[in-house]
N, C-alpha and C. Protein backbone atom coordinates (compact mmCIF):
# COMPACT_ATOMS: atom_id res chain seq x y z
N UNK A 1 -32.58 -32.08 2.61
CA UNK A 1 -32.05 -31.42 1.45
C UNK A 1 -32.90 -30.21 1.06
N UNK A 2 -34.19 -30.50 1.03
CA UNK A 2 -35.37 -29.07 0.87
C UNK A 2 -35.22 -28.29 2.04
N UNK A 3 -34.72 -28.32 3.23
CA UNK A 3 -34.72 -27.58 3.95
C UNK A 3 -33.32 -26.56 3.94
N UNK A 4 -32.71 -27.35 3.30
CA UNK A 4 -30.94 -26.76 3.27
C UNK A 4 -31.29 -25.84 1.61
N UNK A 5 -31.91 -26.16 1.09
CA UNK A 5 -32.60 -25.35 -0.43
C UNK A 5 -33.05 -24.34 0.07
N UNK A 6 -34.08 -24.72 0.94
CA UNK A 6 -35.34 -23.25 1.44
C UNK A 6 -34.34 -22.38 2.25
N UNK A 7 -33.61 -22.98 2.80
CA UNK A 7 -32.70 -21.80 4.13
C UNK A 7 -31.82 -21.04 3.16
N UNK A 8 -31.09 -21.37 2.36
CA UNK A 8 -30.47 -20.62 1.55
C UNK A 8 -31.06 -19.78 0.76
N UNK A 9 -32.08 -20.09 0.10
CA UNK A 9 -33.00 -18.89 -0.71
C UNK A 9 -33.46 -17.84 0.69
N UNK A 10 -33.73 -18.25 1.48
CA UNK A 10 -34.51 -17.21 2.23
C UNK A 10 -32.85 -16.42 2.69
N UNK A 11 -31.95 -16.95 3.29
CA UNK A 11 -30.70 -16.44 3.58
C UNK A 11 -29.94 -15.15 2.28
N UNK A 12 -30.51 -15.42 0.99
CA UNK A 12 -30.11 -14.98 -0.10
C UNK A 12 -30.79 -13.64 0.01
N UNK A 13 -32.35 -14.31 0.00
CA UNK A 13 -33.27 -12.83 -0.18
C UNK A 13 -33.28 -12.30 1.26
N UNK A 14 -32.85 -12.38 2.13
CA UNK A 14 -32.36 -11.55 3.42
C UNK A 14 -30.97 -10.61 2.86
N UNK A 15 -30.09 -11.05 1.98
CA UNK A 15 -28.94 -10.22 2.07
C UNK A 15 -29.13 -9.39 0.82
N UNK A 16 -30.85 -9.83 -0.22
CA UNK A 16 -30.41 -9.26 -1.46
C UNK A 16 -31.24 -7.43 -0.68
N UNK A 17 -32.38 -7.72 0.59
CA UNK A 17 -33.24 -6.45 1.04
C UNK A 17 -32.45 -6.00 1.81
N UNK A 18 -31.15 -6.35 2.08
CA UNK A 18 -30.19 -5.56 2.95
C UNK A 18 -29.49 -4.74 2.06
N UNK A 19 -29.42 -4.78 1.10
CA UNK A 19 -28.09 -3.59 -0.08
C UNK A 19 -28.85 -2.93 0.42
N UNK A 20 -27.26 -2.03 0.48
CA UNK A 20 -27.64 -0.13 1.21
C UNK A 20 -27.86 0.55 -0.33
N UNK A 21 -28.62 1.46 0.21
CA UNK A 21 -29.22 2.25 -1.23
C UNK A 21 -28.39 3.18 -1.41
N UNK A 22 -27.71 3.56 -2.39
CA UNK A 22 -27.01 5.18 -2.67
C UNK A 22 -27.02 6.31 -1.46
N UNK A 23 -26.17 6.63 -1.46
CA UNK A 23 -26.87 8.34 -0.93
C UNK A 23 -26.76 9.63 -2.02
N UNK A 24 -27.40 9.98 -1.82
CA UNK A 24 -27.28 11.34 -3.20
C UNK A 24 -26.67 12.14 -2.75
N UNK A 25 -26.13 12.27 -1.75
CA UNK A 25 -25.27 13.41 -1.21
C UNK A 25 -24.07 13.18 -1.03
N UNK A 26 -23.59 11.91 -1.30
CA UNK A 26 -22.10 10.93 -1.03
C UNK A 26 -21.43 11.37 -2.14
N UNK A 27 -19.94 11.65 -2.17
CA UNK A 27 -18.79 12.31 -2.51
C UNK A 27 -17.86 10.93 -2.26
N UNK A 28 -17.17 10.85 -3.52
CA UNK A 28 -16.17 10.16 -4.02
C UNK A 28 -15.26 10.07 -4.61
N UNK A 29 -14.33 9.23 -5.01
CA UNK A 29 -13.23 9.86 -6.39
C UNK A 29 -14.00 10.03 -7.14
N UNK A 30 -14.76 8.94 -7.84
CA UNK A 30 -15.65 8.68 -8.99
C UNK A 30 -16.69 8.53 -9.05
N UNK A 31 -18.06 9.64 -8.07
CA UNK A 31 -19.10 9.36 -8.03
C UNK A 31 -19.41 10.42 -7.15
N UNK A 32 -20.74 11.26 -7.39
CA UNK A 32 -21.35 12.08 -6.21
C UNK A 32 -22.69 11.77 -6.61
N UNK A 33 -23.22 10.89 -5.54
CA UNK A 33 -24.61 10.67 -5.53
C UNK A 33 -24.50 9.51 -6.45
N UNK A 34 -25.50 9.65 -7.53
CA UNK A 34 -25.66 8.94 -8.51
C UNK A 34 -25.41 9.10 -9.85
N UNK A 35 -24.17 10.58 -9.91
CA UNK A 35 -23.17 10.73 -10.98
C UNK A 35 -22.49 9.97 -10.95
N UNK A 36 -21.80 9.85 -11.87
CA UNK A 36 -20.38 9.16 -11.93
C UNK A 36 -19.61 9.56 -12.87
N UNK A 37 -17.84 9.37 -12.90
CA UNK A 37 -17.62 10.32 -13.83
C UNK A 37 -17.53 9.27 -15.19
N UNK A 38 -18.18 8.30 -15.69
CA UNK A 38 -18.78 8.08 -16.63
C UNK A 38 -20.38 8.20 -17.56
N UNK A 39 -20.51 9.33 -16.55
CA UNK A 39 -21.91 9.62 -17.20
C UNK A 39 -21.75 10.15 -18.00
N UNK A 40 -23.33 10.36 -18.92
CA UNK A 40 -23.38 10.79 -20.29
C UNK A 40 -24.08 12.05 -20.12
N UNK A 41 -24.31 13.51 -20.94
CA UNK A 41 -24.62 14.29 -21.16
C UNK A 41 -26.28 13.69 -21.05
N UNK A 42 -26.70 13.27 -22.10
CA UNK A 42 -27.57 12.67 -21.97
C UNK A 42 -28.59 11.39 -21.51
N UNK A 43 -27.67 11.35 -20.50
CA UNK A 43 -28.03 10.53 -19.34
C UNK A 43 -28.75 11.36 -18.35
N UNK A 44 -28.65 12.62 -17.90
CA UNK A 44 -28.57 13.30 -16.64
C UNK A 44 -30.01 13.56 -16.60
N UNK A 45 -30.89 13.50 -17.14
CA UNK A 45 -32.78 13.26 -16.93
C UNK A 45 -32.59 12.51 -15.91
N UNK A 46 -31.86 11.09 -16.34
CA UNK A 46 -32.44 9.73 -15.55
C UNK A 46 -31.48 9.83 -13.76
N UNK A 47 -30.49 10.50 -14.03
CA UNK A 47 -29.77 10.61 -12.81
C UNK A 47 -30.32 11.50 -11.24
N UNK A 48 -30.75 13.21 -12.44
CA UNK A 48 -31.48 13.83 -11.35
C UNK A 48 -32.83 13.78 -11.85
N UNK A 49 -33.39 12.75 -11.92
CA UNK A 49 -35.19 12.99 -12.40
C UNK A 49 -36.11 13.68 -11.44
N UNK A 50 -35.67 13.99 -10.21
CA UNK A 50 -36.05 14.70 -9.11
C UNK A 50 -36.15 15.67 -8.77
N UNK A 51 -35.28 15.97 -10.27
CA UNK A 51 -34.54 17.82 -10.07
C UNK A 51 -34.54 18.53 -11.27
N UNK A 52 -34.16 19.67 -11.28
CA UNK A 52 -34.20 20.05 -12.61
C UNK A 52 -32.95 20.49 -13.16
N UNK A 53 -32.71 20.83 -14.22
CA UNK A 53 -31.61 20.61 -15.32
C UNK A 53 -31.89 21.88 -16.24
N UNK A 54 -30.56 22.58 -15.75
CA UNK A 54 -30.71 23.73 -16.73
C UNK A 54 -29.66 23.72 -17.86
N UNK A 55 -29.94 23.64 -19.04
CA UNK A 55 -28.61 23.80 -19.76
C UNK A 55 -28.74 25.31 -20.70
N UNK A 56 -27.18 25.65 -20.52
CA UNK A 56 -27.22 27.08 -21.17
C UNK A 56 -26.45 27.01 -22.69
N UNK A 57 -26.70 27.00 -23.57
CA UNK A 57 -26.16 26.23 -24.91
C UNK A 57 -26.42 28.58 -25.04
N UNK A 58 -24.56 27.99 -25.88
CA UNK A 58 -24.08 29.35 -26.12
C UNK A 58 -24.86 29.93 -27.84
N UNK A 59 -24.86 29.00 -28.23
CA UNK A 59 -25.35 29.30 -29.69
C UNK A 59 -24.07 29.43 -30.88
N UNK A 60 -23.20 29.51 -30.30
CA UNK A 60 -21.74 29.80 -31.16
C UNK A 60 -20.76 28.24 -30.37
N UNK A 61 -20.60 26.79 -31.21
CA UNK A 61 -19.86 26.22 -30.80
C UNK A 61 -18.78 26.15 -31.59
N UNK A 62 -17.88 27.65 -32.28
CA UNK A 62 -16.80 27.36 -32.40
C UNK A 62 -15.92 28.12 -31.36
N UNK A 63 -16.53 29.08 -30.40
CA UNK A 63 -15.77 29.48 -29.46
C UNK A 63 -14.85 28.78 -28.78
N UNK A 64 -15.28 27.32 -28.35
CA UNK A 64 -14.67 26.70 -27.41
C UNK A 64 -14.89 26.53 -26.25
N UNK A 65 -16.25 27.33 -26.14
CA UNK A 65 -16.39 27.75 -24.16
C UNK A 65 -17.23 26.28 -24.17
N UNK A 66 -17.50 25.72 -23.17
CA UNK A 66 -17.84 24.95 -22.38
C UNK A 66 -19.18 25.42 -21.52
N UNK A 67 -20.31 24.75 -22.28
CA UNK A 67 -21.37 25.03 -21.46
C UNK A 67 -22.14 24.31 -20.34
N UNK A 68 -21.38 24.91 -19.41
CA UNK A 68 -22.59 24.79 -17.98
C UNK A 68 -23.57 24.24 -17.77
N UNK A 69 -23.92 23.52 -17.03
CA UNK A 69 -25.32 22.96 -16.69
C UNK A 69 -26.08 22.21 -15.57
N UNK A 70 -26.63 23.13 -14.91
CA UNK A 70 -26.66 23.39 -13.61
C UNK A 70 -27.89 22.80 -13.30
N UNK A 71 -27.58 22.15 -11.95
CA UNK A 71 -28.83 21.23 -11.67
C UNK A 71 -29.32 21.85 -9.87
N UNK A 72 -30.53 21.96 -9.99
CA UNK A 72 -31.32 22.78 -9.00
C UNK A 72 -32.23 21.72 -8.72
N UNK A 73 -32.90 21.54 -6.85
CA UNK A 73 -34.02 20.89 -6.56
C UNK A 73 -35.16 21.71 -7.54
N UNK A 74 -36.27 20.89 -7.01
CA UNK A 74 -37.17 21.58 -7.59
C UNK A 74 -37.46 22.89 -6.98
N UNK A 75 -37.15 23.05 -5.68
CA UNK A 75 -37.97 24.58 -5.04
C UNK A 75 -36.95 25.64 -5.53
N UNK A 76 -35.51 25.12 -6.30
CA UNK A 76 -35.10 26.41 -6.93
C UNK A 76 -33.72 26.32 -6.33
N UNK A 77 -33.33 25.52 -5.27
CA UNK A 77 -31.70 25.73 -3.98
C UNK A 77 -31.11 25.11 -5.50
N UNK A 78 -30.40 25.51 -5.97
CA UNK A 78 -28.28 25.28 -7.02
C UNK A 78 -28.24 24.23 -5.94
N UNK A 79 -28.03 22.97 -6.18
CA UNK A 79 -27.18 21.86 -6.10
C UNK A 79 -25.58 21.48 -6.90
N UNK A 80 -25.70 21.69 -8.06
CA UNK A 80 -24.86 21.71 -8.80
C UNK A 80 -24.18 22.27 -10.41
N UNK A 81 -23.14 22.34 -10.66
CA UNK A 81 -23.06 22.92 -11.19
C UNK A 81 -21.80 21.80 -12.94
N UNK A 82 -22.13 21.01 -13.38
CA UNK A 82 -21.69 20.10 -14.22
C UNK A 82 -21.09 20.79 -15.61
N UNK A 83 -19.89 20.64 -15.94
CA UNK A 83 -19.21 20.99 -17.23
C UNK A 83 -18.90 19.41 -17.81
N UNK A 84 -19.17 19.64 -19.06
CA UNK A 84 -19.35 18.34 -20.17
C UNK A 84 -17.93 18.31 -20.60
N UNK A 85 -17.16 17.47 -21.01
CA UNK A 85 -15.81 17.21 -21.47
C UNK A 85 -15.90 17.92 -22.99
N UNK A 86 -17.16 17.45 -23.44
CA UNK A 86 -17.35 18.18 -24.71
C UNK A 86 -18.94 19.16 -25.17
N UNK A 87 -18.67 20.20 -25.28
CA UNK A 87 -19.98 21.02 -25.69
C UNK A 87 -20.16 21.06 -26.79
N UNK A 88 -21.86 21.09 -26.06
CA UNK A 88 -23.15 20.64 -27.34
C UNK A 88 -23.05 19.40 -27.57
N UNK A 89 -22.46 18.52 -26.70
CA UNK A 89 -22.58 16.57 -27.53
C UNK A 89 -22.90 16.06 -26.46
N UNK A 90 -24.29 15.23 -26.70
CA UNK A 90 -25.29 14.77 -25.23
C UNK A 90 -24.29 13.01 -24.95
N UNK A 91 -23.47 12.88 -25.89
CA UNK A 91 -22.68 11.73 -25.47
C UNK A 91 -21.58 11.67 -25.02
N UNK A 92 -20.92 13.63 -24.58
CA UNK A 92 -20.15 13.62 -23.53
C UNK A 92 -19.86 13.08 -22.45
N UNK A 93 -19.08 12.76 -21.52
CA UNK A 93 -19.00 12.50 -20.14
C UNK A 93 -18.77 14.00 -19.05
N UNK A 94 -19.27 13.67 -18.07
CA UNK A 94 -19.07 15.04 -16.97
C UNK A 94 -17.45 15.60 -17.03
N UNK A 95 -16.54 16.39 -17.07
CA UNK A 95 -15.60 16.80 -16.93
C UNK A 95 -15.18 16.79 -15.02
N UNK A 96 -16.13 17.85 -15.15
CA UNK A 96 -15.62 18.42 -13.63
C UNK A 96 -17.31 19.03 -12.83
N UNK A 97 -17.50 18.88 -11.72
CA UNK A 97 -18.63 19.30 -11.03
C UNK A 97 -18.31 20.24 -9.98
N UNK A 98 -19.39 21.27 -9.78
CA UNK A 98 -19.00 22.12 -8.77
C UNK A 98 -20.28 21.96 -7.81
N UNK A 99 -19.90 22.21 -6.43
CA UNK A 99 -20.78 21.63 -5.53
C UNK A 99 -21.15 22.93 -4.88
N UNK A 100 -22.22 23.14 -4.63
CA UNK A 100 -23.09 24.29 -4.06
C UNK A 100 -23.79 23.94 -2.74
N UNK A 101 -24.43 22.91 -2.22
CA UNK A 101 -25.25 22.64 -1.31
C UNK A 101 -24.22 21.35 -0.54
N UNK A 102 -24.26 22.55 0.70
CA UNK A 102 -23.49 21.58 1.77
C UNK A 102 -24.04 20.30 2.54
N UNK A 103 -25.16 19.90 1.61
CA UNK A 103 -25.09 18.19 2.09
C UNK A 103 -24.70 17.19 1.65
N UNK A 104 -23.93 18.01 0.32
CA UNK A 104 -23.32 16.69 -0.76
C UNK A 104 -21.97 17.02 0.35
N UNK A 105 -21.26 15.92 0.75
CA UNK A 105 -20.50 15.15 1.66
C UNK A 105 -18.90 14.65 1.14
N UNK A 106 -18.11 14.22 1.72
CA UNK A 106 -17.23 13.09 1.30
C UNK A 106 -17.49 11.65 2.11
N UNK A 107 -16.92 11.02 2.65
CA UNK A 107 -16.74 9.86 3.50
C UNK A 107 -16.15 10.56 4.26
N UNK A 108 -15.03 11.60 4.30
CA UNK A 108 -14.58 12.06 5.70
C UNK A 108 -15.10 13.35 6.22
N UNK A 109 -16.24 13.78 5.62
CA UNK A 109 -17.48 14.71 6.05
C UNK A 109 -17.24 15.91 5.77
N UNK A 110 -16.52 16.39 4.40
CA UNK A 110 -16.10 17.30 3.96
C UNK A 110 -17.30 17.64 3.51
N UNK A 111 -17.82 19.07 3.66
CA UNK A 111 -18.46 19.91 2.80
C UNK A 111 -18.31 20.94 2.41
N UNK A 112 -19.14 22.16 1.54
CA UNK A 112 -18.78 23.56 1.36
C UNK A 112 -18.70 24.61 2.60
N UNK A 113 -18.87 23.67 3.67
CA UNK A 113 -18.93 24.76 4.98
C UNK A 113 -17.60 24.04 5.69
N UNK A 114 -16.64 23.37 4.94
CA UNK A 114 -15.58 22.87 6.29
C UNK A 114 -14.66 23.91 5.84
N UNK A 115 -13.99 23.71 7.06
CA UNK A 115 -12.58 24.93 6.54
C UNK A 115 -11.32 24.31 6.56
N UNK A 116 -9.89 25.15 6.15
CA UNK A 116 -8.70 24.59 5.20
C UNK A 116 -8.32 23.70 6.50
N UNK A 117 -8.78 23.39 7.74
CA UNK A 117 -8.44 22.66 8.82
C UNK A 117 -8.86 21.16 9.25
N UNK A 118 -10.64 21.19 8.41
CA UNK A 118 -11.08 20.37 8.06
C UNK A 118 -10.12 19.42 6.56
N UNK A 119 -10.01 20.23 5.88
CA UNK A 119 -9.47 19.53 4.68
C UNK A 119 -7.73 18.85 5.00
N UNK A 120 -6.97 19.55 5.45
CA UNK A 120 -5.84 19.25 5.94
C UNK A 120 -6.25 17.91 7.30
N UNK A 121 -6.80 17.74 8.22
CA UNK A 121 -7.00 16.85 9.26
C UNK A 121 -7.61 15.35 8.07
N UNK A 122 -7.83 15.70 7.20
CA UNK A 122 -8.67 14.32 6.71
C UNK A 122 -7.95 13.79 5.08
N UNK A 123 -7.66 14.76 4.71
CA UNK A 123 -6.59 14.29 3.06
C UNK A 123 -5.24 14.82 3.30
N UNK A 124 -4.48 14.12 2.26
CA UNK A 124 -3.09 14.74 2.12
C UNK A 124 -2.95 15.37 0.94
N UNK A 125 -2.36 17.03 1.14
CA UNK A 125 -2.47 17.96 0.25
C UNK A 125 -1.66 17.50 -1.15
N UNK A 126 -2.22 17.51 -2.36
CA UNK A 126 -1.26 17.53 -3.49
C UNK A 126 -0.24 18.78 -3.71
N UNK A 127 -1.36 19.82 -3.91
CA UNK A 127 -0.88 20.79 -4.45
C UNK A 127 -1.51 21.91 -3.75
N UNK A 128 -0.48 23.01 -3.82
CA UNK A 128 -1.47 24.19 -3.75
C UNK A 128 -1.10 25.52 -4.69
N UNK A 129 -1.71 26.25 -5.09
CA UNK A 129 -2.08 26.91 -6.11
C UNK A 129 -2.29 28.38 -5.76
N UNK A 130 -1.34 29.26 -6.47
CA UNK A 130 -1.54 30.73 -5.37
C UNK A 130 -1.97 31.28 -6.73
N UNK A 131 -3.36 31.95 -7.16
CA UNK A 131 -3.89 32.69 -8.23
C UNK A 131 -4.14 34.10 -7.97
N UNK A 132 -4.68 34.43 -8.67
CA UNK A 132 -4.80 36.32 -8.74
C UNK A 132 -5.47 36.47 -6.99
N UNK A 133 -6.76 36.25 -7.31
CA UNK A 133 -7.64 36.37 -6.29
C UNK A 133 -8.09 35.06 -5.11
N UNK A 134 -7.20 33.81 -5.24
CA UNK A 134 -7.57 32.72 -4.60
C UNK A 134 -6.57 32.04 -4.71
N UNK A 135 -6.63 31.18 -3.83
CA UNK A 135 -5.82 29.67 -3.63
C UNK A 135 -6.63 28.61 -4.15
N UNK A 136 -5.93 27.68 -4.62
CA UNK A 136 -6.80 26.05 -4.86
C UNK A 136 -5.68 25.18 -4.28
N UNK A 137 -6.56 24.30 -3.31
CA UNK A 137 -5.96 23.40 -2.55
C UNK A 137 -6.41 21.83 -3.07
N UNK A 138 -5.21 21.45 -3.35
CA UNK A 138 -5.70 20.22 -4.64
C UNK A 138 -5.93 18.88 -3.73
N UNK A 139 -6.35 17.70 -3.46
CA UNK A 139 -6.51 16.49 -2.39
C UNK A 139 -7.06 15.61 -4.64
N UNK A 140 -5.71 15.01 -4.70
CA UNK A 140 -5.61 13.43 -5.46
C UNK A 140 -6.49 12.68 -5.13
N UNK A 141 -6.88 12.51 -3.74
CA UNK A 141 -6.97 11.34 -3.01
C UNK A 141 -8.58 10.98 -3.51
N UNK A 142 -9.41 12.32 -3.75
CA UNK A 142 -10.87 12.20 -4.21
C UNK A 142 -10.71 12.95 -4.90
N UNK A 143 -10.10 13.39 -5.99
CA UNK A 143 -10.04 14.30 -7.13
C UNK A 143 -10.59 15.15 -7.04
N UNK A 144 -10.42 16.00 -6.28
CA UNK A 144 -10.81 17.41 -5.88
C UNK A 144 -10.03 18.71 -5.49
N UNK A 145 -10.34 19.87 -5.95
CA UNK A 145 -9.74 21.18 -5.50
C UNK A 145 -11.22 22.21 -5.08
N UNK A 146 -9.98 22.95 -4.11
CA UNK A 146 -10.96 23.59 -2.81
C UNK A 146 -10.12 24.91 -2.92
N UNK A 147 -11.12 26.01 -3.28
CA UNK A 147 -11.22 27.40 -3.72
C UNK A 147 -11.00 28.17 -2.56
N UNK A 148 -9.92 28.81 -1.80
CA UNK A 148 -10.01 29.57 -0.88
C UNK A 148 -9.82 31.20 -1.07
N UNK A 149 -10.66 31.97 -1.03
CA UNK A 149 -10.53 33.72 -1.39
C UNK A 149 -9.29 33.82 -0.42
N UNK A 150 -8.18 34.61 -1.18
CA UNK A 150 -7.32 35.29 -0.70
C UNK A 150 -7.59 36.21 1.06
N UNK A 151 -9.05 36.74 0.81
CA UNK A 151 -8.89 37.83 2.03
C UNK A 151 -8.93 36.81 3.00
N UNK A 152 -8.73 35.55 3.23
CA UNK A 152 -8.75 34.36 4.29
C UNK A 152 -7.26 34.66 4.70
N UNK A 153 -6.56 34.50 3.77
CA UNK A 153 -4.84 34.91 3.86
C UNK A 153 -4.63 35.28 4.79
N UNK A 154 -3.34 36.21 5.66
CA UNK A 154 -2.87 36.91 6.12
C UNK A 154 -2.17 38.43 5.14
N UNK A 155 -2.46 39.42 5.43
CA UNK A 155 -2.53 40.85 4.48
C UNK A 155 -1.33 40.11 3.72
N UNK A 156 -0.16 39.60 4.46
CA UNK A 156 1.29 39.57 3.61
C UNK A 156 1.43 38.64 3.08
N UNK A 157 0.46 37.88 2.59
CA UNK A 157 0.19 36.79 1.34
C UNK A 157 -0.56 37.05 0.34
N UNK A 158 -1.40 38.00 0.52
CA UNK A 158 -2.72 38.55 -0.55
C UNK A 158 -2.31 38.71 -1.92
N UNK A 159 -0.91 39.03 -1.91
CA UNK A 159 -0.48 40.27 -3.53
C UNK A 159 0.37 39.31 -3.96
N UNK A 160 1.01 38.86 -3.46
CA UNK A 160 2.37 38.26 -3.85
C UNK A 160 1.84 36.75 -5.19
N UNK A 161 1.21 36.54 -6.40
CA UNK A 161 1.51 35.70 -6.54
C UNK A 161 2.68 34.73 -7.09
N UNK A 162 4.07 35.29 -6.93
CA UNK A 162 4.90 34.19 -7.26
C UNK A 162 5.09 33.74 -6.13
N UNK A 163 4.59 33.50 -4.72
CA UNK A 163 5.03 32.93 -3.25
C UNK A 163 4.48 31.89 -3.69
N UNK A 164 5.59 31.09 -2.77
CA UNK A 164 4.74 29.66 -2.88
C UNK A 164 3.78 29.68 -1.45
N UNK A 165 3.16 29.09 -1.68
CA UNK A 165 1.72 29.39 -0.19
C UNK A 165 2.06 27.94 -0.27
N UNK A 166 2.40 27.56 1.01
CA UNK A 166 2.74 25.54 1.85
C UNK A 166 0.72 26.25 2.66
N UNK A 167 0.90 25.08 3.28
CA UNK A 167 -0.32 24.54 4.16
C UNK A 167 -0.04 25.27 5.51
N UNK A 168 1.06 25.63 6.17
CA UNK A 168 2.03 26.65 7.06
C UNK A 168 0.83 27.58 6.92
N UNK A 169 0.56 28.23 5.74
CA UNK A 169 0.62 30.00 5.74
C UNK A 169 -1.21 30.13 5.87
N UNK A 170 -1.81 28.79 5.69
CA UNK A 170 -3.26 28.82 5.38
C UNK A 170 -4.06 28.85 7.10
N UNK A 171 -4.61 30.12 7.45
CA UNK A 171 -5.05 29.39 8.54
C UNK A 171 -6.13 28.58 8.62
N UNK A 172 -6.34 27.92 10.23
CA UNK A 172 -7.23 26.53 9.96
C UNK A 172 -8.50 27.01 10.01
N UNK A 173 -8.81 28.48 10.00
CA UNK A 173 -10.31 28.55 9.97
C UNK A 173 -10.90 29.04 9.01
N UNK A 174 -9.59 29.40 8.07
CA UNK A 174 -9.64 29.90 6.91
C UNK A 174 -11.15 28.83 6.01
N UNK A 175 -12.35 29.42 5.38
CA UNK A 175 -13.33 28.97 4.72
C UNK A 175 -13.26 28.96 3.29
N UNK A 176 -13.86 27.87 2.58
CA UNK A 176 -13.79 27.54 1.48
C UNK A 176 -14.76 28.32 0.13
N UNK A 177 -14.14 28.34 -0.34
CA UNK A 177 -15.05 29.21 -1.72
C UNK A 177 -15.97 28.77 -2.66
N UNK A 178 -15.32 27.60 -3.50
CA UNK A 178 -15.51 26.80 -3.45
C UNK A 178 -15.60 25.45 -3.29
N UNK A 179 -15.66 23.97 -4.51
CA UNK A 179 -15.47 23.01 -4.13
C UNK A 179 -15.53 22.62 -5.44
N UNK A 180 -14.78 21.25 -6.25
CA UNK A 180 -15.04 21.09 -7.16
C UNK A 180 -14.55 19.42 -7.04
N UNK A 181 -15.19 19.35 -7.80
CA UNK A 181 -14.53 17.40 -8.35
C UNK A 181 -13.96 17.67 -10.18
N UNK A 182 -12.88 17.35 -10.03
CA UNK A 182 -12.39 17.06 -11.61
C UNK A 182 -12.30 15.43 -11.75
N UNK A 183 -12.83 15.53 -12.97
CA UNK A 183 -12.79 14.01 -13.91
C UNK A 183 -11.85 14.00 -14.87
N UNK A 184 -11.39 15.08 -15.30
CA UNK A 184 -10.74 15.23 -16.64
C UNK A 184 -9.75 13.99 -16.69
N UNK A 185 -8.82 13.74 -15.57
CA UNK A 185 -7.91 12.90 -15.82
C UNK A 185 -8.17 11.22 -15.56
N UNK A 186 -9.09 11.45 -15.84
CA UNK A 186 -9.38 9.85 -15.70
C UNK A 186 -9.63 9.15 -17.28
C-alpha cells in the first residue's frame, strides 16, 4: 500500500516538472505571450517585467483618443504596441495589440514577415477591407486583421475604393504592413 502511495506521488511530481512553460512569443485568439485579453492596464509591470512600458497619457481625457502604450525590450527593439479599452483607467482591459517583432508567432507560424499567401494557406478569410491607402484582411479564427499597403496591389486596384478586393486579386507574395489582434469583441 506505501509503495502504491510513494509511486503515485513521485508519478504526480513527474507530471507536475513536465508543464510546458508559456512562450512569450505565442499568438492566440486570447493570449500573446503572457497577455491575455483580460488583462488589466495595471497589470502590465507584472506581465512584461522584462521589458519596458511606455505610456503616452495625452493630458486632455475629454478628447476621446485612446492612449497607446508601447512595450519595448530593454535594448530599445518595439515589441508592441497595446490600446486600453478605456483611457487613463489602469483597470482597463487591452482592446487591441499591434505586433512589431516577428517572433511573436501564431500556432500556424504566422508572423509580421509572412505574406497574404502565408495567411490564406493557414486561416479562412472573414473579411476583406479595401481603405484609402491599404487593405485589412480579417482571420475570426484568432481575432486578427493583417494590414496590406495598396502598392502590393496590382496598378488597377490601387484607386478604386468602392471594388470589392476577394482573395483572387491579392497576390501571394504580396507582404504585410501590419498585424494586429482585436479584443474588443469579446
Amino acid at each position: 500500500m506505501n509503495k502504491l502511495i510513494l509511486s503515485l506521488i513521485i508519478f504526480t511530481l513527474l507530471l507536475a516538472s513536465c508543464k510546458k512553460e508559456q512562450d512569450p512569443f505565442q499568438i492566440s485568439k486570447q493570449h500573446i505571450g503572457l497577455l491575455t485579453d483580460s488583462t488589466k492596464v495595471k497589470d502590465l509591470e507584472t506581465v512584461f517585467s522584462n521589458d519596458s512600458i511606455v505610456k503616452f497619457i495625452s493630458g486632455d481625457e475629454f478628447t476621446g483618443n485612446n492612449n497607446d502604450i508601447k512595450i519595448f525590450e530593454k535594448g530599445g527593439k518595439k515589441l508592441l504596441a497595446l490600446t486600453p479599452r478605456q483611457s487613463l483607467d489602469s483597470t482597463s482591459v487591452i482592446e487591441s495589440v499591434q505586433i512589431f517583432d516577428a517572433r511573436f508567432k501564431t500556432d500556424k507560424n504566422i508572423t509580421t514577415l509572412s505574406t497574404f499567401k502565408d495567411i490564406a494557406n493557414n486561416y479562412k478569410i472573414s473579411r476583406i477591407d479595401n481603405l484609402i491607402n491599404s487593405i485589412v484582411v480579417s482571420v475570426n479564427e484568432i481575432n486578427a486583421a493583417f494590414t496590406i499597403d495598396k502598392k502590393e496591389l496590382p496598378a488597377n486596384l490601387r484607386f478604386d475604393m468602392d471594388l470589392d478586393i476577394e482573395a483572387a486579386h491579392i497576390p501571394d507574395d504580396a507582404k504585410l504592413k501590419y498585424f494586429f489582434l482585436n479584443w474588443s469583441k469579446n
